[in-house]
Protein backbone atom coordinates (compact mmCIF):
# COMPACT_ATOMS: atom_id res chain seq x y z
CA UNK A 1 14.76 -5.00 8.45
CA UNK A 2 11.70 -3.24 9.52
CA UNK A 3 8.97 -1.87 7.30
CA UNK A 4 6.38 0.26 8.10
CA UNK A 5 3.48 0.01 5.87
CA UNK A 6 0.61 2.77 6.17
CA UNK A 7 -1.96 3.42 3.77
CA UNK A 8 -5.10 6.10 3.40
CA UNK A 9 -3.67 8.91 5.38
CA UNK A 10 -6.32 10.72 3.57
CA UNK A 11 -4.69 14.26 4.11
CA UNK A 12 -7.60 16.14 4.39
CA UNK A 13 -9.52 14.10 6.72
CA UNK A 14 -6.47 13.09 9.28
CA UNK A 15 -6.97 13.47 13.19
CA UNK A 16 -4.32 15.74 14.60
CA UNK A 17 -4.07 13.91 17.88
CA UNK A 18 -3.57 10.39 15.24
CA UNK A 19 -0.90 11.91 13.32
CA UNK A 20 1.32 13.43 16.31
CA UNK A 21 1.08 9.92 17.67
CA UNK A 22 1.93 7.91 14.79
CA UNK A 23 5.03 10.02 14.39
CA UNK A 24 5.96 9.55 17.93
CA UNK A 25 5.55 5.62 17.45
CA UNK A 26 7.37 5.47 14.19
CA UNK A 27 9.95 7.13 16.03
CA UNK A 28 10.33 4.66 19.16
CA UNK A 29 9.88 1.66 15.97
CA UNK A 30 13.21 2.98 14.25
CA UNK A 31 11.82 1.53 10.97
CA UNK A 32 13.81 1.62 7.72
CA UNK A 33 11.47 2.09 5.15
CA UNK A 34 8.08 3.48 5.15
CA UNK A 35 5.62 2.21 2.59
CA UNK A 36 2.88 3.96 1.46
CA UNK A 37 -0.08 2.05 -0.35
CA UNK A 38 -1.96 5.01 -1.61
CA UNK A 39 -4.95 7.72 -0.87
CA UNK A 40 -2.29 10.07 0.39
CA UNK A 41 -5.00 12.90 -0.11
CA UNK A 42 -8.79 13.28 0.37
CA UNK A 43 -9.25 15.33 -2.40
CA UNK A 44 -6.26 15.58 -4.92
CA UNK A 45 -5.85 18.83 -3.75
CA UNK A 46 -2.24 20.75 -3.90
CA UNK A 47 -2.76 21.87 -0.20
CA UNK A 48 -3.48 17.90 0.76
CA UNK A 49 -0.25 16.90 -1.10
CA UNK A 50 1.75 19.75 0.95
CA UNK A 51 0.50 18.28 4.40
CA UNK A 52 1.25 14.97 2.97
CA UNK A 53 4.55 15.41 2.01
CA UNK A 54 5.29 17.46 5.18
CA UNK A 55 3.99 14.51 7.33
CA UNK A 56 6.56 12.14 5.38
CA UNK A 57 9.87 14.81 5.35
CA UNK A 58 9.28 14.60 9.66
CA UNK A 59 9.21 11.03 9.30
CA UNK A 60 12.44 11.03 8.15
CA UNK A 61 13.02 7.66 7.27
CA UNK A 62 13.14 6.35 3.29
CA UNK A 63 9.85 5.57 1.61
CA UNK A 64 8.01 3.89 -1.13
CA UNK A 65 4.84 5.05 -2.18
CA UNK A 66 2.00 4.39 -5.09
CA UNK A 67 -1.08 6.46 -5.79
CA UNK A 68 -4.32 5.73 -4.63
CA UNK A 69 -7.80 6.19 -6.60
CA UNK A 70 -8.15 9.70 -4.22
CA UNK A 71 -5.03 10.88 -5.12
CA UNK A 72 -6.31 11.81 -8.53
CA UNK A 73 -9.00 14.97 -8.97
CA UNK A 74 -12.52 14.01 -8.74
CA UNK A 75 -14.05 17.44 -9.37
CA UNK A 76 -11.74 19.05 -12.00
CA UNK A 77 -12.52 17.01 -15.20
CA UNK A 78 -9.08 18.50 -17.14
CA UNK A 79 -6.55 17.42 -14.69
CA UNK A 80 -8.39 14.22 -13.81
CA UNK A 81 -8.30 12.83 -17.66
CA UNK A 82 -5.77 14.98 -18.74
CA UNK A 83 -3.00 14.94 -15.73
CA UNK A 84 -4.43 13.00 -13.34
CA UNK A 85 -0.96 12.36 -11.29
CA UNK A 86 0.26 15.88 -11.68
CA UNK A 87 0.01 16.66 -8.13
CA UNK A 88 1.23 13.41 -6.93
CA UNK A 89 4.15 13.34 -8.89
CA UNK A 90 5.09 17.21 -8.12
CA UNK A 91 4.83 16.26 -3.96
CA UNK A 92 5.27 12.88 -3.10
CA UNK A 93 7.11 11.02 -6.20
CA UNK A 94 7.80 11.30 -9.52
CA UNK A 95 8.18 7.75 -10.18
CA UNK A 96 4.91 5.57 -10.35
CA UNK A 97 6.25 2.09 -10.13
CA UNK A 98 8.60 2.80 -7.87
CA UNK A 99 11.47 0.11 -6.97
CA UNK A 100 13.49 -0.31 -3.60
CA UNK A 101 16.25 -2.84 -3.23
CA UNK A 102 18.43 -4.54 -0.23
CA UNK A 103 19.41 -7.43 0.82
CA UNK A 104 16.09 -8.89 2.66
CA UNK A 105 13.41 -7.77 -0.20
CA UNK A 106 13.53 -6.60 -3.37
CA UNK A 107 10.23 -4.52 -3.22
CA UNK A 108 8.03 -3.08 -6.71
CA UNK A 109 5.07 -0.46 -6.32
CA UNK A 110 2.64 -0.53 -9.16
CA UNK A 111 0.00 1.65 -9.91
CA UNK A 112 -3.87 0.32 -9.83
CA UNK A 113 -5.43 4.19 -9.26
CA UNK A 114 -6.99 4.98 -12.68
CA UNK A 115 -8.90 8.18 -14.06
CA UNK A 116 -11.63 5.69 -15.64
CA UNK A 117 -12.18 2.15 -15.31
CA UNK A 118 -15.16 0.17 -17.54
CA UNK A 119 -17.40 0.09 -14.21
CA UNK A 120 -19.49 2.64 -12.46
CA UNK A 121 -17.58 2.85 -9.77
CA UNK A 122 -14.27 4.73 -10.99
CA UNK A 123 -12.74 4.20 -7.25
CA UNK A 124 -12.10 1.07 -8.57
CA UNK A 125 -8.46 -0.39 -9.64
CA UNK A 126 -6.74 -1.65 -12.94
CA UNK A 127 -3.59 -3.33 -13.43
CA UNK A 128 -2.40 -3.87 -16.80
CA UNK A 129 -0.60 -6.17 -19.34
CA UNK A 130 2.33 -3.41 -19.65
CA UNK A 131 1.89 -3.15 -15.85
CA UNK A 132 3.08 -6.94 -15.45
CA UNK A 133 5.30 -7.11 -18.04
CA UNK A 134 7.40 -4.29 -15.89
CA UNK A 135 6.65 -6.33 -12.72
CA UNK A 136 8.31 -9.36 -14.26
CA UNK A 137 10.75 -7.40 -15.52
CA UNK A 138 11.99 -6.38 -12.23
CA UNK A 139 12.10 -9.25 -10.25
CA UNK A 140 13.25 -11.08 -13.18
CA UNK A 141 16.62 -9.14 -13.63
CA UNK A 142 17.04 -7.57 -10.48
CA UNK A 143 19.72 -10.07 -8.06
CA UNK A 144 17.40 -12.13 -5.67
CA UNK A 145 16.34 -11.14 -2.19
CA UNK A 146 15.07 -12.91 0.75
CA UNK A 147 11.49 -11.27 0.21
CA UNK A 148 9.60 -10.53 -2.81
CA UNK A 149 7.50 -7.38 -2.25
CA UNK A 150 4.70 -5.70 -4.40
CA UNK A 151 3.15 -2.59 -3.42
CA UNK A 152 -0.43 -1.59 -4.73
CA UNK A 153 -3.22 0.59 -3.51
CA UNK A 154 -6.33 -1.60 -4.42
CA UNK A 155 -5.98 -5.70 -3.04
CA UNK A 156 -6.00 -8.46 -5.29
CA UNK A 157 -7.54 -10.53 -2.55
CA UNK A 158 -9.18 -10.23 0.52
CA UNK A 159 -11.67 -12.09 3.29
CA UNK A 160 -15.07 -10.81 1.39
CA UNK A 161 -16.61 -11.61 5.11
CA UNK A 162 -14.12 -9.57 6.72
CA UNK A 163 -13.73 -6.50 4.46
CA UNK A 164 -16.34 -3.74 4.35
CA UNK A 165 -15.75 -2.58 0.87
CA UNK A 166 -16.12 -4.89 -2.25
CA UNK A 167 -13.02 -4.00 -4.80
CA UNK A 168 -12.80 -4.84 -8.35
CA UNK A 169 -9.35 -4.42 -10.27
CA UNK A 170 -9.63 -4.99 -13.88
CA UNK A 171 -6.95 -7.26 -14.76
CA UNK A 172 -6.57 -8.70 -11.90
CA UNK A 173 -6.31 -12.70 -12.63
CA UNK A 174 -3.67 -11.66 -15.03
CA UNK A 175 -1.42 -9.43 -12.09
CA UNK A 176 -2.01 -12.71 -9.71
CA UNK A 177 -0.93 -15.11 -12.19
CA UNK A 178 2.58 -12.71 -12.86
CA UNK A 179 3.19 -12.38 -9.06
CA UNK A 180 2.87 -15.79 -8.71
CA UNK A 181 4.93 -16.60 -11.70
CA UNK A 182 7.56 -14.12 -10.63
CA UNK A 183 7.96 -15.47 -7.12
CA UNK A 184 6.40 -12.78 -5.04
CA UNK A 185 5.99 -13.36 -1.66
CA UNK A 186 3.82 -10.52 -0.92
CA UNK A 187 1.33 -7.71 -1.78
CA UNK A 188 0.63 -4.69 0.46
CA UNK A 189 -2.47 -2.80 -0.18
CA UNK A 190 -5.12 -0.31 1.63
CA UNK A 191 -8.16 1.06 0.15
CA UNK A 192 -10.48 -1.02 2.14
CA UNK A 193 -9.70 1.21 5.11
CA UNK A 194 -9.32 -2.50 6.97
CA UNK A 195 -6.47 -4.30 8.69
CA UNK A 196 -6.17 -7.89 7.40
CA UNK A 197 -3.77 -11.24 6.38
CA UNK A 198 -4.85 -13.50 4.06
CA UNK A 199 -2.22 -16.12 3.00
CA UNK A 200 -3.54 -17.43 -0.47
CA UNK A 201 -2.42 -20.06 -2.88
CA UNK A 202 -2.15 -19.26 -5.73
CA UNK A 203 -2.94 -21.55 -8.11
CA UNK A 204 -0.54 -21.23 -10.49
CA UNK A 205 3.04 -22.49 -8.90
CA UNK A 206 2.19 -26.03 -7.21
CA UNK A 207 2.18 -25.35 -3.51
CA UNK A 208 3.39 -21.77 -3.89
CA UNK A 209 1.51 -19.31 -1.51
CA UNK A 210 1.51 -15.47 -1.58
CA UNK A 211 0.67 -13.75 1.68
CA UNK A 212 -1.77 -10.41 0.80
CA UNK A 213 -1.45 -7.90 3.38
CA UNK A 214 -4.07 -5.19 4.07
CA UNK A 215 -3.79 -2.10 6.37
CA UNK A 216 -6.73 0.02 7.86
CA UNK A 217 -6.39 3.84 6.99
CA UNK A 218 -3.84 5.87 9.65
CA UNK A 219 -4.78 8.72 9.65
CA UNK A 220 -8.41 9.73 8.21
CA UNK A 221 -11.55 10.42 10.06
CA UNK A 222 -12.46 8.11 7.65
CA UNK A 223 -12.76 4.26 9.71
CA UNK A 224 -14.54 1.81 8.62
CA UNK A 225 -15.25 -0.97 11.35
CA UNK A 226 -11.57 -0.87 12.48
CA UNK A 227 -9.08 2.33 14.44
CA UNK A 228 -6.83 3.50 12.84
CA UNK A 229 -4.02 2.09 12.41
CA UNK A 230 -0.47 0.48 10.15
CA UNK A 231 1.53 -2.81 10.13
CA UNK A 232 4.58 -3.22 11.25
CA UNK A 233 6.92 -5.97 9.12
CA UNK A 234 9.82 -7.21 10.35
CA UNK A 235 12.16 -9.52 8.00
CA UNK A 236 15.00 -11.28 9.11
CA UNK A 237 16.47 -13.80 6.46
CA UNK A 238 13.45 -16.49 5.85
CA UNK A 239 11.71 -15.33 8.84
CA UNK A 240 8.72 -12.84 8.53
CA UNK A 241 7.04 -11.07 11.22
CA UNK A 242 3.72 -9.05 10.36
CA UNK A 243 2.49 -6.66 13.71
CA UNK A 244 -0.97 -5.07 13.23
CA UNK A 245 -1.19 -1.45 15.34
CA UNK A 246 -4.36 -0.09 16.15
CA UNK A 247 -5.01 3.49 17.56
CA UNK A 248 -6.89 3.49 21.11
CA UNK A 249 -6.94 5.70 24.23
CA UNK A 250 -4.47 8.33 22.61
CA UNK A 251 -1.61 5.47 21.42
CA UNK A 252 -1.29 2.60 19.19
CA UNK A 253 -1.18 -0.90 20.52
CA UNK A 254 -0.47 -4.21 18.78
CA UNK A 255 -3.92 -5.90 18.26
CA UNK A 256 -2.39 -8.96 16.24
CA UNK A 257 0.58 -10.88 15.13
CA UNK A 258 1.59 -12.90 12.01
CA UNK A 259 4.99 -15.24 11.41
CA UNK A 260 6.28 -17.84 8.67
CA UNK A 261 9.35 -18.68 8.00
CA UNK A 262 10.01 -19.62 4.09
């Protein structure tokens, strides 16, 4: 199976010449799934969301995709407290915790993108205890796959000396403790606008490890410290292959390479 996983297209922001080429290599990939960890948009903006949802309809391949913290309005205080998905929900999904199913991974998005959050920073992330209970819930009754698979805009971990933005998400000892507990493999994130692997015990299980995956933004103007870019995950029973893409001289090239086998 392969999975593409993009995050912070940032609609709004996106380079013309990045997005004709990341169709092209999706293409010549022949992924089947494309998962979307949030910031779909720039500004929450219906006209963002169009463009969005265009760019995934000429992918045509299957896709799972969350909200991120710019996918809800920042300047229109009614919609952002009153219906902050609105627009998300009307163009991209109408399901926020999403849940695709096969054979090699049984995979949940969750929502962390919040209206308000107790910090001055509202581009921060939340999980919650109803949040986990659901996440349990689904890997709990759903038959077992190969790969266990959460999908979330903000990460739960990262390399603090790697990553150029420091995230909070409230709840977040509680969300690692489920995953863990639920035998998730792995967590897919953006929001960080930065490419990274960082295979963490966690604490809970005795030797059990979950592998947090992070991808740089794909489209936007946007960088921070890295191209743009998207991973490329290839699963093949107990085998895992992660490929990190990154956009230079008009194309994207593999820049690094992950494997473990369970």
């Amino acid at each position: 199976m392969k999975i593409i996983h993009i995050s912070d297209l940032h609609f709004g922001t996106q380079r013309p010449n990045v997005v004709k080429t990341l169709l092209s290599s999706i293409e010549d990939i022949g992924a089947d799934l494309i998962i979307v960890s949030g910031d779909l948009t720039q500004r929450a903006l219906r006209e963002e969301f169009v463009e969005a949802r265009a760019f995934l309809d000429a992918l045509n391949v299957p896709f799972l995709s969350v909200p991120g913290n710019h996918d809800i309005p920042a300047y229109n205080v009614f919609s952002r407290f009153f219906t902050p998905y609105k627009q998300y929900q009307e163009h991209i999904s109408d399901d926020l915790c999403p849940v695709f199913q096969n054979n090699e991974a049984l995979i949940v998005g969750v929502n962390t993108a919040r209206r308000a959050v107790p910090h001055w920073n509202w581009a921060n992330g939340a999980i919650s205890t109803a949040q986990c209970k659901e996440i349990e819930r689904v890997f709990t009754e759903n038959p077992p796959a190969h790969w266990n698979i959460c999908v979330m805009h903000h990460p739960l971990c990262f390399d603090v000396a790697k990553s150029p933005l420091k995230v909070t998400v409230f709840g977040r000892d509680k969300a690692l403790k489920t995953l863990a507990q639920t035998g998730v493999d792995i967590v897919l994130t953006g929001h960080t606008h930065h490419a990274g692997i960082n295979l963490q015990q966690s604490g809970v299980v005795p030797g059990d490890k979950i592998l947090h995956v992070g991808a740089s933004t794909a489209l936007s103007s946007r960088v921070r410290e890295q191209n743009n870019g998207f991973n490329l995950i290839e699963l093949a029973g107990q085998d895992l292959r992660i490929l990190t893409f990154s956009h230079d001289d008009n194309e994207f090239r593999v820049v690094d390479s992950f494997e473990i086998t369970k």
